[in-house]
C-alpha atoms as a PDB file:
ATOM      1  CA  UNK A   1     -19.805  -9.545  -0.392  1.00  0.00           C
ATOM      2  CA  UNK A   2     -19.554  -9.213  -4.032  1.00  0.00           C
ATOM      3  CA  UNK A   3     -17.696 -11.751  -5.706  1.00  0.00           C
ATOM      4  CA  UNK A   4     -16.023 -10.271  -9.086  1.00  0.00           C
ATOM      5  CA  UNK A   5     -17.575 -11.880 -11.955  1.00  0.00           C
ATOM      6  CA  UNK A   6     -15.220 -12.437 -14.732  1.00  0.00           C
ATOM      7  CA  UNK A   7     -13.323 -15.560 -14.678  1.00  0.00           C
ATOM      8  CA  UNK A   8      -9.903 -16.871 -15.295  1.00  0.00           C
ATOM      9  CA  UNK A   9      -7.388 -20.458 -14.426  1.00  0.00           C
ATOM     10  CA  UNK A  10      -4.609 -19.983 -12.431  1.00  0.00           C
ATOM     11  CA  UNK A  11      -1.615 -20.264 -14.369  1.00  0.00           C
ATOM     12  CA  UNK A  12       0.707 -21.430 -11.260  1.00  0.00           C
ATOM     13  CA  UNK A  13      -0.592 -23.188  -8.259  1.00  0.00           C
ATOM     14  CA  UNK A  14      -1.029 -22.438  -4.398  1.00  0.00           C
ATOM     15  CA  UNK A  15      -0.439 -24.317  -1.576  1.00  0.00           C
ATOM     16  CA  UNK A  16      -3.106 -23.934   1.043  1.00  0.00           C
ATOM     17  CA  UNK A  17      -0.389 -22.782   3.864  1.00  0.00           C
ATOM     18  CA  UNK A  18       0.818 -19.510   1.272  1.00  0.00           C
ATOM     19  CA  UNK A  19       1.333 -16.394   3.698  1.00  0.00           C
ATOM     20  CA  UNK A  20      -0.696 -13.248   2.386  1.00  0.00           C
ATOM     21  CA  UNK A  21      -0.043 -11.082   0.938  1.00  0.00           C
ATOM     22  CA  UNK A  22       1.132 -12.742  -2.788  1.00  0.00           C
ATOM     23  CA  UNK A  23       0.818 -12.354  -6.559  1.00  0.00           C
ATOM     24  CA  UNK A  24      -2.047 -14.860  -7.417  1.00  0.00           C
ATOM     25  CA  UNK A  25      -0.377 -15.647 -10.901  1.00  0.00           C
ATOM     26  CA  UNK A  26      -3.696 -16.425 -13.513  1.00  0.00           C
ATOM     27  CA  UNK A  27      -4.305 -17.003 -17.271  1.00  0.00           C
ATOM     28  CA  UNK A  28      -5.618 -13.514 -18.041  1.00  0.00           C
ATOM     29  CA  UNK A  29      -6.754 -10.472 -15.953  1.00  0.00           C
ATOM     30  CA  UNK A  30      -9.141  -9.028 -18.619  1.00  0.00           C
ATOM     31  CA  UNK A  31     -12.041  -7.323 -17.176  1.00  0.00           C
ATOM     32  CA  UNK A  32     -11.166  -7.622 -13.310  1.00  0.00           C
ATOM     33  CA  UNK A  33     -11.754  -4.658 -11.508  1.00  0.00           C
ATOM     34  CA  UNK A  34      -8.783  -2.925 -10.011  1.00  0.00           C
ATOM     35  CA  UNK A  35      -9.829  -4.724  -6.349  1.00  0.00           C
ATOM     36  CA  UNK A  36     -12.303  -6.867  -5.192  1.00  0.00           C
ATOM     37  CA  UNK A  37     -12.826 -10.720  -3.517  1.00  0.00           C
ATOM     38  CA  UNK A  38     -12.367 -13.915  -5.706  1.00  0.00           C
ATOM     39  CA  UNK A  39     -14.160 -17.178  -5.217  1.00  0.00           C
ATOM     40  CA  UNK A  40     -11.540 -20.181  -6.015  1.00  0.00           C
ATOM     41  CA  UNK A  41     -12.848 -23.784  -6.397  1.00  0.00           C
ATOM     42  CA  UNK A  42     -16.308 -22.614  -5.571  1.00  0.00           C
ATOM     43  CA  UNK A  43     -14.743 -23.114  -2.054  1.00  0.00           C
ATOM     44  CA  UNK A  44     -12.258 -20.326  -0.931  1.00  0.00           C
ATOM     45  CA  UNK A  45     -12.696 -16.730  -1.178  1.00  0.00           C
ATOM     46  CA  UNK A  46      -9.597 -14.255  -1.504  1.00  0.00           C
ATOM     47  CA  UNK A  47      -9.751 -10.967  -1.407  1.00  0.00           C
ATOM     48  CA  UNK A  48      -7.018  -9.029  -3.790  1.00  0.00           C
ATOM     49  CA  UNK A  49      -6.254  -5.166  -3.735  1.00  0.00           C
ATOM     50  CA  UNK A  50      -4.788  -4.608  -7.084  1.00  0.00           C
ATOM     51  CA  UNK A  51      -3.818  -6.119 -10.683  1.00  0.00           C
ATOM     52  CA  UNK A  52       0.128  -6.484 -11.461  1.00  0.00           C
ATOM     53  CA  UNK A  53       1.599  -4.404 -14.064  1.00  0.00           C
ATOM     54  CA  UNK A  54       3.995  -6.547 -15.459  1.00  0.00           C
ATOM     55  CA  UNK A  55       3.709  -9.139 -18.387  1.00  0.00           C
ATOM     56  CA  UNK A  56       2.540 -11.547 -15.711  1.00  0.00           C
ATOM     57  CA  UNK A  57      -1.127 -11.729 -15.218  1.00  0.00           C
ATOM     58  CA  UNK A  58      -1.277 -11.810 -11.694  1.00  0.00           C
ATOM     59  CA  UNK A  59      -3.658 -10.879  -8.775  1.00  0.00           C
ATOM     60  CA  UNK A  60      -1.872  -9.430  -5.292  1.00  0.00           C
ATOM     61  CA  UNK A  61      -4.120 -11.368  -2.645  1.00  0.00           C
ATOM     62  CA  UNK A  62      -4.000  -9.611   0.437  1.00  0.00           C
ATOM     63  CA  UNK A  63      -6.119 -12.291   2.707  1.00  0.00           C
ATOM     64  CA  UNK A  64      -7.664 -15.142   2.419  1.00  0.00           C
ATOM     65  CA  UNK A  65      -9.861 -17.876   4.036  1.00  0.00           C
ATOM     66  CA  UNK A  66     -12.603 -14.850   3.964  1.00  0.00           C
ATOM     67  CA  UNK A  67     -16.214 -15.606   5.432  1.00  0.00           C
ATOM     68  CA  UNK A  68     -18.731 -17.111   3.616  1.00  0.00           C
ATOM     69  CA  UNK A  69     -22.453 -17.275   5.607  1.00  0.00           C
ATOM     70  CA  UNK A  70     -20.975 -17.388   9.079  1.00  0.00           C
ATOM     71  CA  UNK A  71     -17.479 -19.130   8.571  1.00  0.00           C
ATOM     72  CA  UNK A  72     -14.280 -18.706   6.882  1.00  0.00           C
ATOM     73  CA  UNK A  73     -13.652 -20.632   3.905  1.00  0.00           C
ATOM     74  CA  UNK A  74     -10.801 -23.115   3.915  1.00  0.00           C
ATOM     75  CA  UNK A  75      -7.504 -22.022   2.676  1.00  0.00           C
ATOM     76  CA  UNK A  76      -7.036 -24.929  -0.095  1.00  0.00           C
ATOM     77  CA  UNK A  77      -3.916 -26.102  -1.731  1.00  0.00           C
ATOM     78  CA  UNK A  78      -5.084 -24.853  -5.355  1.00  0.00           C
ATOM     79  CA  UNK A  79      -3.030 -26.722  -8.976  1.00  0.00           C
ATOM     80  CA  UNK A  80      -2.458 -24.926 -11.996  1.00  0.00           C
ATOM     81  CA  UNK A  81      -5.686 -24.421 -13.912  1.00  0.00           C
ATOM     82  CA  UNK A  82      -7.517 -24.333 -11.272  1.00  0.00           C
ATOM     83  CA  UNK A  83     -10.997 -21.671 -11.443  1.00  0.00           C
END
């Protein structure tokens, strides 16, 4: 799975019981491609299907929790600023 490589803060946090799908509010979108998975923390991998329009940077996170080796990552409460 290829994890997108530019990288961004979050700009609003997430609690680690948020129901997909939702806007994954960050810092800047600049040079994400139009889909792909996220790593967050170096823990929890998210997998997004598009980048928001509006004058909100934002992500729209379809699941999370996805597999890393043989097991899903945890779903982690995640603060503003967080990478």
């Amino acid at each position: 799975m290829p994890i997108s490589s530019p990288k961004t803060a979050l700009a609003a946090g997430v609690a680690g019981g948020a129901s997909v799908p939702f806007d994954l509010v960050v810092a800047s979108t600049d040079g994400f491609p139009s889909s792909g998975d996220l790593l967050l923390s170096d823990l929890e991998i998210m997998h997004y299907v598009s980048i928001s329009s509006s004058s909100t940077p934002a992500l729209r996170v379809t699941s999370r929790s996805g597999i890393m080796g043989v097991s899903a990552t945890p779903a982690l409460n995640l603060s503003t600023g967080a990478a």
